[in-house]
PDB file of N, CA and C in Angstrom:
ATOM      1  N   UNK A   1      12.768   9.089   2.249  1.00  0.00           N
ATOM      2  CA  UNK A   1      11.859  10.204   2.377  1.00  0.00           C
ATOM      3  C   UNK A   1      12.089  11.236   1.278  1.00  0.00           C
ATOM      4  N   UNK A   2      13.242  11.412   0.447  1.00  0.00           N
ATOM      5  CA  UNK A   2      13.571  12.086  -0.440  1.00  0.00           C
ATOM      6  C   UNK A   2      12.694  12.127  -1.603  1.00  0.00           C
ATOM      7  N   UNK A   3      12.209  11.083  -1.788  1.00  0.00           N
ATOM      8  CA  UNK A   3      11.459  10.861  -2.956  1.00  0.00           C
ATOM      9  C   UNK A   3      10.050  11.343  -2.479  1.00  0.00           C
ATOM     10  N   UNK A   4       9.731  10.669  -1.212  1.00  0.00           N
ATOM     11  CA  UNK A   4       8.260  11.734  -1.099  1.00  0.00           C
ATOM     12  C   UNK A   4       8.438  12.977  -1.372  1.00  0.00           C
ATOM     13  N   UNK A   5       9.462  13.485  -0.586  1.00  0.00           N
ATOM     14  CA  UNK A   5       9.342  15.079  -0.819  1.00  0.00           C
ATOM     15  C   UNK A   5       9.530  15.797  -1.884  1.00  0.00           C
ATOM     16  N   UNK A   6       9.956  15.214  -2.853  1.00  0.00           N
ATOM     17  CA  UNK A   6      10.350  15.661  -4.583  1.00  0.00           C
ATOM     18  C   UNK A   6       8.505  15.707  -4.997  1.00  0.00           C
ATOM     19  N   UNK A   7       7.804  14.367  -4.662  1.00  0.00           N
ATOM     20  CA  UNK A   7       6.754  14.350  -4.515  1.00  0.00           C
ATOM     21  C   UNK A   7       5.943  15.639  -4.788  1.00  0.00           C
ATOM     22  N   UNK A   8       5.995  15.937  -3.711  1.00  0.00           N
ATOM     23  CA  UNK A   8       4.954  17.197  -2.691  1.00  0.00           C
ATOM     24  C   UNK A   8       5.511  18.198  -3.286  1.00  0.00           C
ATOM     25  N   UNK A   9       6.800  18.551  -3.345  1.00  0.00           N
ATOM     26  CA  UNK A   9       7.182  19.902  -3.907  1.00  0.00           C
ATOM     27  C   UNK A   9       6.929  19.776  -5.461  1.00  0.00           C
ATOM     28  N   UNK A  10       7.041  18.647  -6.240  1.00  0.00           N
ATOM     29  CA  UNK A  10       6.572  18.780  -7.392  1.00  0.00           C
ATOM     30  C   UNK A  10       4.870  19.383  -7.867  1.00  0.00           C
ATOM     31  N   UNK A  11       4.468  18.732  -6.616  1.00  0.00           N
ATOM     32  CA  UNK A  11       2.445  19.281  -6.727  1.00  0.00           C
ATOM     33  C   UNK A  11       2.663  20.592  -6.308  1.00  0.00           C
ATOM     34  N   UNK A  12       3.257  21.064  -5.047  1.00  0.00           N
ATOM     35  CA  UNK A  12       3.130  22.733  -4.909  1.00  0.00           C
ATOM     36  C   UNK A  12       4.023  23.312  -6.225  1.00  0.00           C
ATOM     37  N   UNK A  13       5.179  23.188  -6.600  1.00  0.00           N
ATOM     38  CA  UNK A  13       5.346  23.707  -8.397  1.00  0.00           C
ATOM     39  C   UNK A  13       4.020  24.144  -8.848  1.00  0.00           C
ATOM     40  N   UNK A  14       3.495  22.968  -9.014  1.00  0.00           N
ATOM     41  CA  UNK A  14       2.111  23.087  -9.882  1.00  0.00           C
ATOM     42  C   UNK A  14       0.959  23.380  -9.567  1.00  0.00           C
ATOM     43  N   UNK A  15       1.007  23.493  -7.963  1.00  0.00           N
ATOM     44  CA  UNK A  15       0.205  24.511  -7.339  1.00  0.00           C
ATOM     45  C   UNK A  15      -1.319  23.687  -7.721  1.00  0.00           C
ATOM     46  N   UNK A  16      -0.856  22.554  -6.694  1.00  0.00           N
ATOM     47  CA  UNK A  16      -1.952  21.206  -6.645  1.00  0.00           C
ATOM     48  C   UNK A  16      -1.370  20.193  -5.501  1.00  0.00           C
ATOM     49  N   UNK A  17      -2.805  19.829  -4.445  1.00  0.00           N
ATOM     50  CA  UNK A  17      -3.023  18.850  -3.860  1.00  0.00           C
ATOM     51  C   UNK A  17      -1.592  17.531  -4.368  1.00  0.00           C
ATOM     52  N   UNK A  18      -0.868  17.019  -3.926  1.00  0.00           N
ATOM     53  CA  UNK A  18      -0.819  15.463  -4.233  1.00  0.00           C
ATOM     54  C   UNK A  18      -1.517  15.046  -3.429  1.00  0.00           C
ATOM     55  N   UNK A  19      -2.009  13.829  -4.962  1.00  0.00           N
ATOM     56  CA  UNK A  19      -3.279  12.686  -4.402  1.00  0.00           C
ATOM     57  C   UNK A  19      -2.429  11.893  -4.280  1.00  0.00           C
ATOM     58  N   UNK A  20      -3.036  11.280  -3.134  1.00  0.00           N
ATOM     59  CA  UNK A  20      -2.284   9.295  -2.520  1.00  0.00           C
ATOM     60  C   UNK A  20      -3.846   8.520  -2.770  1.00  0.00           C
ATOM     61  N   UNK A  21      -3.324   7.425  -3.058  1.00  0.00           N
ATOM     62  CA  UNK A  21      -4.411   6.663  -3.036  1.00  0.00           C
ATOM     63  C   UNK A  21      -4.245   5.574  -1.835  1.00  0.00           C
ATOM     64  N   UNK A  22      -5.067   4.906  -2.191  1.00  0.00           N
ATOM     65  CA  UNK A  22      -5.100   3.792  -0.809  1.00  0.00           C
ATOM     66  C   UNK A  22      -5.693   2.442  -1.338  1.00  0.00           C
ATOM     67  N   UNK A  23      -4.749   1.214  -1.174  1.00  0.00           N
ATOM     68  CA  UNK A  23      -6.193   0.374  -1.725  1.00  0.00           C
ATOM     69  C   UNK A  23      -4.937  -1.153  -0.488  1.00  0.00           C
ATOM     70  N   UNK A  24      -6.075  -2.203  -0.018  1.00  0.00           N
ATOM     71  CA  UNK A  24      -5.109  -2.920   0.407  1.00  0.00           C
ATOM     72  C   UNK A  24      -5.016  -3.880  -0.215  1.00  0.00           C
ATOM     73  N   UNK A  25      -3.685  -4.449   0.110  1.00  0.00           N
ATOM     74  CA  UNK A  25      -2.783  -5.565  -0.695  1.00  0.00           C
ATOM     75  C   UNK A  25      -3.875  -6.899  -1.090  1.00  0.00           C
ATOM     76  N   UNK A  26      -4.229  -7.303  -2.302  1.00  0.00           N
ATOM     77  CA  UNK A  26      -4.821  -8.451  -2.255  1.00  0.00           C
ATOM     78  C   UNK A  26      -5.952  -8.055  -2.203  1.00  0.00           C
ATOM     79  N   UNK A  27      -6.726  -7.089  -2.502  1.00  0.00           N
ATOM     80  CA  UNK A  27      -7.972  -6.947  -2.542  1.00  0.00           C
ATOM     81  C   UNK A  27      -8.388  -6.281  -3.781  1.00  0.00           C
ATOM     82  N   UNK A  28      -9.299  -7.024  -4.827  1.00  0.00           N
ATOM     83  CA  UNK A  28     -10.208  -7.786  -4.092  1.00  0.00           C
ATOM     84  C   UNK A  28      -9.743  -9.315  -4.072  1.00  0.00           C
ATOM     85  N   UNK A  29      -8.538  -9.479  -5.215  1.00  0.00           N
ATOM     86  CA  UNK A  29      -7.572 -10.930  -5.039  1.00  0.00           C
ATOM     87  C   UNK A  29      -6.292 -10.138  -5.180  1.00  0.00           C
ATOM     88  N   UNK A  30      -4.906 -10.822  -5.633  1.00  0.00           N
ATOM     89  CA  UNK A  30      -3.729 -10.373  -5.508  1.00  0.00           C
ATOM     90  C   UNK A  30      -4.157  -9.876  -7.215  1.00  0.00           C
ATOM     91  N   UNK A  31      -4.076 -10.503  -7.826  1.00  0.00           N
ATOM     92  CA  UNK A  31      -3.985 -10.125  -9.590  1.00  0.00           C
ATOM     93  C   UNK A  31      -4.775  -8.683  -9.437  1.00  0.00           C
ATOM     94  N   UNK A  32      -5.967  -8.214  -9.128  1.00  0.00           N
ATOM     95  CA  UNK A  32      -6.624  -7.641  -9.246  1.00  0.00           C
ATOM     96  C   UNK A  32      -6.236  -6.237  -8.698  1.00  0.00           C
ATOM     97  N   UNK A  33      -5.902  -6.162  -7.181  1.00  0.00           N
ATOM     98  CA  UNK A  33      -5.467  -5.488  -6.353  1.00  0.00           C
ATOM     99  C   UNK A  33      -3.993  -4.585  -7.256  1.00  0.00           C
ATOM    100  N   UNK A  34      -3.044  -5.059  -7.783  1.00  0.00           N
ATOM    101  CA  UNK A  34      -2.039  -4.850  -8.533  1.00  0.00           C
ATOM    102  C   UNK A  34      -2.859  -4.332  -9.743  1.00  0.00           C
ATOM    103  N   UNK A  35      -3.758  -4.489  -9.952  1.00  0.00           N
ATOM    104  CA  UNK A  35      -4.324  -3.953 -11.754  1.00  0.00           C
ATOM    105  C   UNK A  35      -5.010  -2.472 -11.077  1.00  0.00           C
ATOM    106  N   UNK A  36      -5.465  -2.823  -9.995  1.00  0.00           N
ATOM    107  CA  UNK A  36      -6.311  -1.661  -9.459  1.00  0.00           C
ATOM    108  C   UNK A  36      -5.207  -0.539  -9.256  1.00  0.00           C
ATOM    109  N   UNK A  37      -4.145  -0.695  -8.776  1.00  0.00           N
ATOM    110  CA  UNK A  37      -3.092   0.002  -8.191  1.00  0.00           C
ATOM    111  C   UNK A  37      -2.705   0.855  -9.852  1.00  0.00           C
ATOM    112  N   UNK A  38      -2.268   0.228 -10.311  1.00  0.00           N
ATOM    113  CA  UNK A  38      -1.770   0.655 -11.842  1.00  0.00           C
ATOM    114  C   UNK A  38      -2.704   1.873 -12.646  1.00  0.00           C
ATOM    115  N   UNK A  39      -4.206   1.313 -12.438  1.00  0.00           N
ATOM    116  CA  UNK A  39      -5.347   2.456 -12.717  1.00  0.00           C
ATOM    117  C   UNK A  39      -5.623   3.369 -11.936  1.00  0.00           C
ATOM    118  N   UNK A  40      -5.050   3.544 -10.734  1.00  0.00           N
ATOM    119  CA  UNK A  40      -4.818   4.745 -10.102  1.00  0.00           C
ATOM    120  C   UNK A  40      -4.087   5.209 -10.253  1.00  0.00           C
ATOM    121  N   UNK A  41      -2.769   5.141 -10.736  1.00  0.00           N
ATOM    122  CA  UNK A  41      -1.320   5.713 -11.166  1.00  0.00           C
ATOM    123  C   UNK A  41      -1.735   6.227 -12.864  1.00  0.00           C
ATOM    124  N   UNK A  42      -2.326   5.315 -13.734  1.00  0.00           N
ATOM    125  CA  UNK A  42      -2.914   5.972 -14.454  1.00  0.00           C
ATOM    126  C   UNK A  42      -4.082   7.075 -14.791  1.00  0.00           C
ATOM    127  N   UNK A  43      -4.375   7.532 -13.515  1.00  0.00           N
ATOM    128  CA  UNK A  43      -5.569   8.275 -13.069  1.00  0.00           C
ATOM    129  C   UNK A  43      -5.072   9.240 -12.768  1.00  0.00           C
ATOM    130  N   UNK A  44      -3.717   9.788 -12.686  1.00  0.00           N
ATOM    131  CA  UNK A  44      -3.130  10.755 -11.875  1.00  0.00           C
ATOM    132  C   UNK A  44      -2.497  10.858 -10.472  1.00  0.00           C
ATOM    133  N   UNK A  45      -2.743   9.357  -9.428  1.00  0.00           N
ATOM    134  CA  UNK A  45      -2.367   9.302  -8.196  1.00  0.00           C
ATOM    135  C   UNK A  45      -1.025   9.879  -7.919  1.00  0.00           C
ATOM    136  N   UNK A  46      -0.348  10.345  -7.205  1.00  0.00           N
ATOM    137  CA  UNK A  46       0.684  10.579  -7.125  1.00  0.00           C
ATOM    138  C   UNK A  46       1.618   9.328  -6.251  1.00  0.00           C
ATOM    139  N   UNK A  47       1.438   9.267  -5.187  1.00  0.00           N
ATOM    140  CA  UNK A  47       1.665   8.272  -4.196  1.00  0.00           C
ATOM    141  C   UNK A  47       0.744   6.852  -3.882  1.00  0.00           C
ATOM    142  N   UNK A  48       0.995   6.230  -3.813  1.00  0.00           N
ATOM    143  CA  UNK A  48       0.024   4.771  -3.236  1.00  0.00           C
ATOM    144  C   UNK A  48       0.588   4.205  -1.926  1.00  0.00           C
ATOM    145  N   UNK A  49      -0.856   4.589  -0.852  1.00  0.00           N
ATOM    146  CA  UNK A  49      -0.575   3.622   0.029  1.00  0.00           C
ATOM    147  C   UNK A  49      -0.680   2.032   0.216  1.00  0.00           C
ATOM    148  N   UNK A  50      -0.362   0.994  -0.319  1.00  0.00           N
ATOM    149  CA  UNK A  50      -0.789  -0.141   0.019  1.00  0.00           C
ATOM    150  C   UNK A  50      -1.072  -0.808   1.276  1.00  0.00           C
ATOM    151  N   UNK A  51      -1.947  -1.462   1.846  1.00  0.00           N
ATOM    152  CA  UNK A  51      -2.452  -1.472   2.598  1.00  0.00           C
ATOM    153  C   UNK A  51      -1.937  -2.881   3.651  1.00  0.00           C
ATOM    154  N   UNK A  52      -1.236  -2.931   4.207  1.00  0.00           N
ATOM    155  CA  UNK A  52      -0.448  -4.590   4.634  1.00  0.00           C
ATOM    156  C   UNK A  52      -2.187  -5.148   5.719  1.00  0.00           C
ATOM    157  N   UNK A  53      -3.022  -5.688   4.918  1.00  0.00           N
ATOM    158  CA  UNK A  53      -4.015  -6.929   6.027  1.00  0.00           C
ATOM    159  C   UNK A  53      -4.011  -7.404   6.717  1.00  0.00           C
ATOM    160  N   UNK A  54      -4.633  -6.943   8.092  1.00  0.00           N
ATOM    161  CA  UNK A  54      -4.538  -7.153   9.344  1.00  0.00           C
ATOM    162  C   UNK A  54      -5.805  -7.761   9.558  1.00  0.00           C
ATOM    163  N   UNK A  55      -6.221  -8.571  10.364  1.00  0.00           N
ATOM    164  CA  UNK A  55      -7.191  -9.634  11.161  1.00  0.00           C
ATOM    165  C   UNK A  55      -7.971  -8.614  11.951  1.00  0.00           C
ATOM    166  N   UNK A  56      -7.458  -7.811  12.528  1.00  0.00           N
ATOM    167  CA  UNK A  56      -7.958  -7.436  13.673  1.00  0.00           C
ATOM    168  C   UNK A  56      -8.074  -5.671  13.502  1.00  0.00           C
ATOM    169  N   UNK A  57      -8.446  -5.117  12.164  1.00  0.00           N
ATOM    170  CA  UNK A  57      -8.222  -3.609  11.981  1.00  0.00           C
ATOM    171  C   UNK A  57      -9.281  -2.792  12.861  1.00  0.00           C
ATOM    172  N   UNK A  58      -8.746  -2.486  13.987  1.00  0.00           N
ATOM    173  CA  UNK A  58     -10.089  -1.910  15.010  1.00  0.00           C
ATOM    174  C   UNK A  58      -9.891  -0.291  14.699  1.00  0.00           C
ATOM    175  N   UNK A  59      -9.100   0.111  14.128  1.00  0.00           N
ATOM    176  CA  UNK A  59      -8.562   1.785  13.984  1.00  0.00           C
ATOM    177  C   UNK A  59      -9.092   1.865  12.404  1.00  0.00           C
ATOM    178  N   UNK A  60      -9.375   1.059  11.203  1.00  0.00           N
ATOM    179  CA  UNK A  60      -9.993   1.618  10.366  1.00  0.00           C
ATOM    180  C   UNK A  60     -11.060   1.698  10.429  1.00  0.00           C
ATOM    181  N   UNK A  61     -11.810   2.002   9.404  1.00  0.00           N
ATOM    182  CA  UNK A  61     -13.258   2.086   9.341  1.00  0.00           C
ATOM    183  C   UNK A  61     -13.756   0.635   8.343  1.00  0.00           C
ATOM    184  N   UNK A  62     -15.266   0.972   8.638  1.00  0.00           N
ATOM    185  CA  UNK A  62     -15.555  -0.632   7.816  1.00  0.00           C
ATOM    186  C   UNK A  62     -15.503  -0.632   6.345  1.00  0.00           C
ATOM    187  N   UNK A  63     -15.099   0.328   5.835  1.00  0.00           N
ATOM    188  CA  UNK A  63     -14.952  -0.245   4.366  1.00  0.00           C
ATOM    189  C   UNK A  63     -13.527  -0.789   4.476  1.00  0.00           C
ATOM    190  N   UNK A  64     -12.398  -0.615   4.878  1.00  0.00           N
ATOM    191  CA  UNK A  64     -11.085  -1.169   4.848  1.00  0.00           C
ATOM    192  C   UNK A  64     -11.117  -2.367   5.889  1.00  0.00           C
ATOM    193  N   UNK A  65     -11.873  -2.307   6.735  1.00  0.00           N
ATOM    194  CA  UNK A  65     -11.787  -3.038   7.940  1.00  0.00           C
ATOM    195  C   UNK A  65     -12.106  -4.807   6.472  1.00  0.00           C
ATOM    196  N   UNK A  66     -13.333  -4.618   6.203  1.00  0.00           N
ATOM    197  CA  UNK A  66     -14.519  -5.357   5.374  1.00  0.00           C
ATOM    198  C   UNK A  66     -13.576  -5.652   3.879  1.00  0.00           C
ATOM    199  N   UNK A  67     -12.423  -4.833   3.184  1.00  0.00           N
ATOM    200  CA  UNK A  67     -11.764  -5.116   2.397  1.00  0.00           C
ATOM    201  C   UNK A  67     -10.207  -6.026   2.865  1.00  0.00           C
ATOM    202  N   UNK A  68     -10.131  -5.484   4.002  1.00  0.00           N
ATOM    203  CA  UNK A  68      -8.786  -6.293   4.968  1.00  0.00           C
ATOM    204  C   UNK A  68      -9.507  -7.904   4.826  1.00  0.00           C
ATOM    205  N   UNK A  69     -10.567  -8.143   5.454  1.00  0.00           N
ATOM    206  CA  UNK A  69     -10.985  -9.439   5.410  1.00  0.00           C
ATOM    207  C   UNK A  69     -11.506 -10.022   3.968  1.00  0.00           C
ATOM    208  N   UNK A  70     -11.517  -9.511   3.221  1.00  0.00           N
ATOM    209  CA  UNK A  70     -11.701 -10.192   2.077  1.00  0.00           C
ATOM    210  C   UNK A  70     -10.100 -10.899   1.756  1.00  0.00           C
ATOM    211  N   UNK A  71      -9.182  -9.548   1.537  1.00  0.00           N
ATOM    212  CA  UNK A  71      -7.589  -9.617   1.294  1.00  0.00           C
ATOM    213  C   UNK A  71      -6.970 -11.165   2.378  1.00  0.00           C
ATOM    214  N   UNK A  72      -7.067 -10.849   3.705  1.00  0.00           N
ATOM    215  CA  UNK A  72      -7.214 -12.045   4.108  1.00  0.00           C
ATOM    216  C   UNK A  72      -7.738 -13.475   4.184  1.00  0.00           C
ATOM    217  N   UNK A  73      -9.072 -13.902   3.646  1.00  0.00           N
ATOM    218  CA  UNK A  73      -9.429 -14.663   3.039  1.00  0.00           C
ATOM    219  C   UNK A  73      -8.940 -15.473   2.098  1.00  0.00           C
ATOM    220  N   UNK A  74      -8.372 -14.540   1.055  1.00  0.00           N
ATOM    221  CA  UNK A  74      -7.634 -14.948  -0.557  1.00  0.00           C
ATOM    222  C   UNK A  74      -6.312 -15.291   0.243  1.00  0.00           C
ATOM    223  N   UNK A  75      -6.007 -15.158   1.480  1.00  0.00           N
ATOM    224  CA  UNK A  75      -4.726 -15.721   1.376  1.00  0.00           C
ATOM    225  C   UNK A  75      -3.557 -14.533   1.471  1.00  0.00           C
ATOM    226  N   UNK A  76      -3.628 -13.614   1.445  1.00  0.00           N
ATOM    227  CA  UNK A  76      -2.135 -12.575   1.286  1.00  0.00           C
ATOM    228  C   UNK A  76      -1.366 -12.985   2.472  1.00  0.00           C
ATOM    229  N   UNK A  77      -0.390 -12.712   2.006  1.00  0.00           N
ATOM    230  CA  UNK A  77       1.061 -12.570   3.007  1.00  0.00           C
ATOM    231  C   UNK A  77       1.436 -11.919   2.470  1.00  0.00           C
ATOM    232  N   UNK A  78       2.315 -11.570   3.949  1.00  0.00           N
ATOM    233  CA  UNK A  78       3.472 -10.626   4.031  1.00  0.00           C
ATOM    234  C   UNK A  78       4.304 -10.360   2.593  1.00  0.00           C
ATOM    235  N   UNK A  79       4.659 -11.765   2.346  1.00  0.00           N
ATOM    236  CA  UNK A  79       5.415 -11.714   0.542  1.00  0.00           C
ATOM    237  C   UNK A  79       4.571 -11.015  -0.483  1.00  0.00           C
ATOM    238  N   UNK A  80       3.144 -11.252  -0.445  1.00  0.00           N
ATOM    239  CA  UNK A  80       2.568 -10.617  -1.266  1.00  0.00           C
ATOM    240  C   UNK A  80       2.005  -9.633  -1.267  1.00  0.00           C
ATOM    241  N   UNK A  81       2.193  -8.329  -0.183  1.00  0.00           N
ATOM    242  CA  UNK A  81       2.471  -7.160   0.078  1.00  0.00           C
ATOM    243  C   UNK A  81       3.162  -6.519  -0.539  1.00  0.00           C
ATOM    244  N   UNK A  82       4.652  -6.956  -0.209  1.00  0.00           N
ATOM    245  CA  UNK A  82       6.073  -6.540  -1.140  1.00  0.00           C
ATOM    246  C   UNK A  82       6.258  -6.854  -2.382  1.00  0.00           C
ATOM    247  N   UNK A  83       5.417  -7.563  -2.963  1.00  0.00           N
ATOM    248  CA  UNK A  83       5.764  -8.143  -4.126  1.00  0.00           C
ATOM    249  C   UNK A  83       4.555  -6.943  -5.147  1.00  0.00           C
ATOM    250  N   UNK A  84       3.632  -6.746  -4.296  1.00  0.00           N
ATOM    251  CA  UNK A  84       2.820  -5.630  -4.897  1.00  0.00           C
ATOM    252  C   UNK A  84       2.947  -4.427  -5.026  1.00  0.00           C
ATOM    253  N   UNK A  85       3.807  -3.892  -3.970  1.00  0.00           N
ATOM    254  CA  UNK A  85       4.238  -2.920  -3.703  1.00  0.00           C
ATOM    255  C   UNK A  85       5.657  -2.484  -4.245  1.00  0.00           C
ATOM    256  N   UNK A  86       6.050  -3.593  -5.148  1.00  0.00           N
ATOM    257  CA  UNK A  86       7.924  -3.564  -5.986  1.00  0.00           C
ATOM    258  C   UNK A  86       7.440  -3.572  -7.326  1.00  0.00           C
ATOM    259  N   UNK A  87       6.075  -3.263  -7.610  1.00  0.00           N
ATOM    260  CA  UNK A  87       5.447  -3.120  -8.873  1.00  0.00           C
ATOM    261  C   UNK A  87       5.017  -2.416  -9.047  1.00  0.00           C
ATOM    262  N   UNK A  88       4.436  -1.139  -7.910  1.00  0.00           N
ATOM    263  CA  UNK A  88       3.883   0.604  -8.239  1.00  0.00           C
ATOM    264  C   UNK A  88       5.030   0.954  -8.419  1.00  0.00           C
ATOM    265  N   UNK A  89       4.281   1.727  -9.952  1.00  0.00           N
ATOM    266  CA  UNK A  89       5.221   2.822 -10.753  1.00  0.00           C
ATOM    267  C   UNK A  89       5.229   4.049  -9.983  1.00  0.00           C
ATOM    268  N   UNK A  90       5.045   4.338  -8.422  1.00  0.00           N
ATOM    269  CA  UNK A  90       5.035   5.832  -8.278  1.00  0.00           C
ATOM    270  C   UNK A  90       5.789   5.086  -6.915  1.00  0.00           C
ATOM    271  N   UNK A  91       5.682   6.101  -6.271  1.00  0.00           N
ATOM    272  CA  UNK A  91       6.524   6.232  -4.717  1.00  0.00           C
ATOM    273  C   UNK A  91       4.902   5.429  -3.805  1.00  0.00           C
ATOM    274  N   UNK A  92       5.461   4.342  -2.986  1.00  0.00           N
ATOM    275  CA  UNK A  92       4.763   3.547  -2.528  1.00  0.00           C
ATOM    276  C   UNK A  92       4.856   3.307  -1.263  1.00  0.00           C
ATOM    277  N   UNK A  93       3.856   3.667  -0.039  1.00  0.00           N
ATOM    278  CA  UNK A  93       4.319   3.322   1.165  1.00  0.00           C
ATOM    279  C   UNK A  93       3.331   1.888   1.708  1.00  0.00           C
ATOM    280  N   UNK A  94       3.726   1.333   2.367  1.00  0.00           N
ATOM    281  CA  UNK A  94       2.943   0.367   3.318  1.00  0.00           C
ATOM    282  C   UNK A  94       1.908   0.881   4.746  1.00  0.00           C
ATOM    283  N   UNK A  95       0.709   0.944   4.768  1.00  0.00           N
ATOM    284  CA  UNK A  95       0.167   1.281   5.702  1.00  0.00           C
ATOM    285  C   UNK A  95      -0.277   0.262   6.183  1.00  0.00           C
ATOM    286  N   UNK A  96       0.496  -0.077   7.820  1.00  0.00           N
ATOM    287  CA  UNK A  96      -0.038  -1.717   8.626  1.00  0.00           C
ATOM    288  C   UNK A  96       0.059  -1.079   9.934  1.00  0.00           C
ATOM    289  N   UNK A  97      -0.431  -2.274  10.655  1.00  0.00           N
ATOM    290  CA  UNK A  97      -0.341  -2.484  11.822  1.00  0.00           C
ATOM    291  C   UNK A  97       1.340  -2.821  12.369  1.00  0.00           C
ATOM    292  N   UNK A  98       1.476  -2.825  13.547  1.00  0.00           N
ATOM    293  CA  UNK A  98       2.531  -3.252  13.772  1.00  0.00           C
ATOM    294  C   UNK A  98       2.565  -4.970  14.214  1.00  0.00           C
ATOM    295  N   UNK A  99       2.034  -5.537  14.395  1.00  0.00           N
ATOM    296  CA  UNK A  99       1.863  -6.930  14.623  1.00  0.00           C
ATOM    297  C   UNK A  99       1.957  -7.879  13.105  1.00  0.00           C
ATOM    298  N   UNK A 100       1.812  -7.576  11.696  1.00  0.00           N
ATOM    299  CA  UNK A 100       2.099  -8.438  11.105  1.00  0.00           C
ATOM    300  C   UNK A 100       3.712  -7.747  10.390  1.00  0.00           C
ATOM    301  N   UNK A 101       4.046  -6.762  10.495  1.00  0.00           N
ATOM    302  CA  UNK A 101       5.691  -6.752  10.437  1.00  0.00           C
ATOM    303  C   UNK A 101       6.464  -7.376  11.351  1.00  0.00           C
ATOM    304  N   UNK A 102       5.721  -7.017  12.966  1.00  0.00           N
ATOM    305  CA  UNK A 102       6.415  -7.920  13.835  1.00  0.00           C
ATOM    306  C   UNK A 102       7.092  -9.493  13.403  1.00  0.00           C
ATOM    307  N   UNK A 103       5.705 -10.026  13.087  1.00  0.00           N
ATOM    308  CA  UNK A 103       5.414 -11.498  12.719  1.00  0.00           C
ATOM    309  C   UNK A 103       6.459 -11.736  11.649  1.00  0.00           C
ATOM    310  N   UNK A 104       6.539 -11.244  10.841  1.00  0.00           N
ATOM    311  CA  UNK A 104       7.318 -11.519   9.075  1.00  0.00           C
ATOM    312  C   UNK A 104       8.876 -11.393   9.719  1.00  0.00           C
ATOM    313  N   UNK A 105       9.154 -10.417  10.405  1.00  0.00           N
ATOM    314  CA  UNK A 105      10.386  -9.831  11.043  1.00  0.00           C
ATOM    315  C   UNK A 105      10.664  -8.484  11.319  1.00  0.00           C
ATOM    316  N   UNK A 106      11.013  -7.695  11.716  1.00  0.00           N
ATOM    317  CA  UNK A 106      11.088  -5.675  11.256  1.00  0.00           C
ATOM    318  C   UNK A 106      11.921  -5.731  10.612  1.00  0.00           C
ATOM    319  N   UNK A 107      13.605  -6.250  11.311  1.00  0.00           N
ATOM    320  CA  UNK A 107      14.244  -6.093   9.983  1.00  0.00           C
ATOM    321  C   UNK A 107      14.281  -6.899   8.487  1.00  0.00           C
ATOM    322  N   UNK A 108      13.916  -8.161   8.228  1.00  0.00           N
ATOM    323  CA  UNK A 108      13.582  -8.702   7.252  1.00  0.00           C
ATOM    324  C   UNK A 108      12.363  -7.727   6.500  1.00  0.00           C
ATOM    325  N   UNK A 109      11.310  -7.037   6.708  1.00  0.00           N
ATOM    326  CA  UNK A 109      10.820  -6.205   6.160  1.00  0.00           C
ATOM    327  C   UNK A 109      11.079  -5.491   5.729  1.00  0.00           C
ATOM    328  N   UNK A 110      11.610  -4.316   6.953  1.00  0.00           N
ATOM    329  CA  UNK A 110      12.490  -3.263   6.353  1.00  0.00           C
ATOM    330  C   UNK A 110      13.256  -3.235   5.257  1.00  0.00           C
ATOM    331  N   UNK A 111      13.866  -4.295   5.166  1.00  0.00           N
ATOM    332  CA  UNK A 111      14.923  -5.084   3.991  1.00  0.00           C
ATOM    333  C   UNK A 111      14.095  -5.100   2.804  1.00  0.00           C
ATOM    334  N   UNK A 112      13.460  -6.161   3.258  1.00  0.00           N
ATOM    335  CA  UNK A 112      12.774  -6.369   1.768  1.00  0.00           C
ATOM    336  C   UNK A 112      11.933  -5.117   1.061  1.00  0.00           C
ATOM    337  N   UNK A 113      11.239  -4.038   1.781  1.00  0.00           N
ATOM    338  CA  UNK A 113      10.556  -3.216   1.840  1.00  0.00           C
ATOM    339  C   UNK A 113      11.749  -2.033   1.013  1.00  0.00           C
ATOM    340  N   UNK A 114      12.529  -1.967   1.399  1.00  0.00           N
ATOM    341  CA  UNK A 114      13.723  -0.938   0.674  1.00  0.00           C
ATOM    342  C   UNK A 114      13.638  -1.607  -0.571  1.00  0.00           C
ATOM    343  N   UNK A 115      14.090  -2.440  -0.833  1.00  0.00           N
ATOM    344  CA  UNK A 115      14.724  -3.012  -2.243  1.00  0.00           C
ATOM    345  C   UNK A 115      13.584  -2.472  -2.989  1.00  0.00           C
TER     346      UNK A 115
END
């Protein structure tokens, strides 16, 4: 959490919003999704949420709901979540459900998710 908060106090310094972006893992393929991520960090993003693809997103709305199922389609896993997310140049969180961390493991995530 240290690093978020260096974050946030770095934007109030400067007496500005930090922007997070949002985009999910594998969408609109894995290559792509990772290029997209990078042009938001080059855009100024501060933070990136990546998005872990869930089957069943009844709490987003339909543009993520409608991008989750594309991401799913192409195939993402769990591995290729983390593997996208060990490649943003900024401070990076995972926004999921709790049912496909369940699935992968919590602590095997957690794990891999730190590194």
């Amino acid at each position: 959490m240290k690093i978020l908060s260096e974050v946030f106090e770095r934007a109030k310094n400067e007496n500005r919003a930090a922007l997070i972006g949002y985009l999910p893992a594998g969408f609109p393929n894995r290559e792509l999704s990772a290029r997209l991520i990078d042009a938001m960090v080059d855009g100024g993003v501060d933070i990136v949420e990546v998005g872990f693809p869930y089957s069943d997103p009844v709490m987003d709305g339909p543009v993520i709901q409608q991008a989750a199922e594309v991401s799913l389609r192409n195939g993402t896993s769990a591995r290729d979540v983390l593997e996208i997310v060990s490649n943003v140049k900024v401070p990076a969180l995972v926004m999921s459900y709790w049912n496909p961390i369940e699935k992968f493991g919590t602590e095997k995530f957690a794990t891999e998710l730190s590194k």
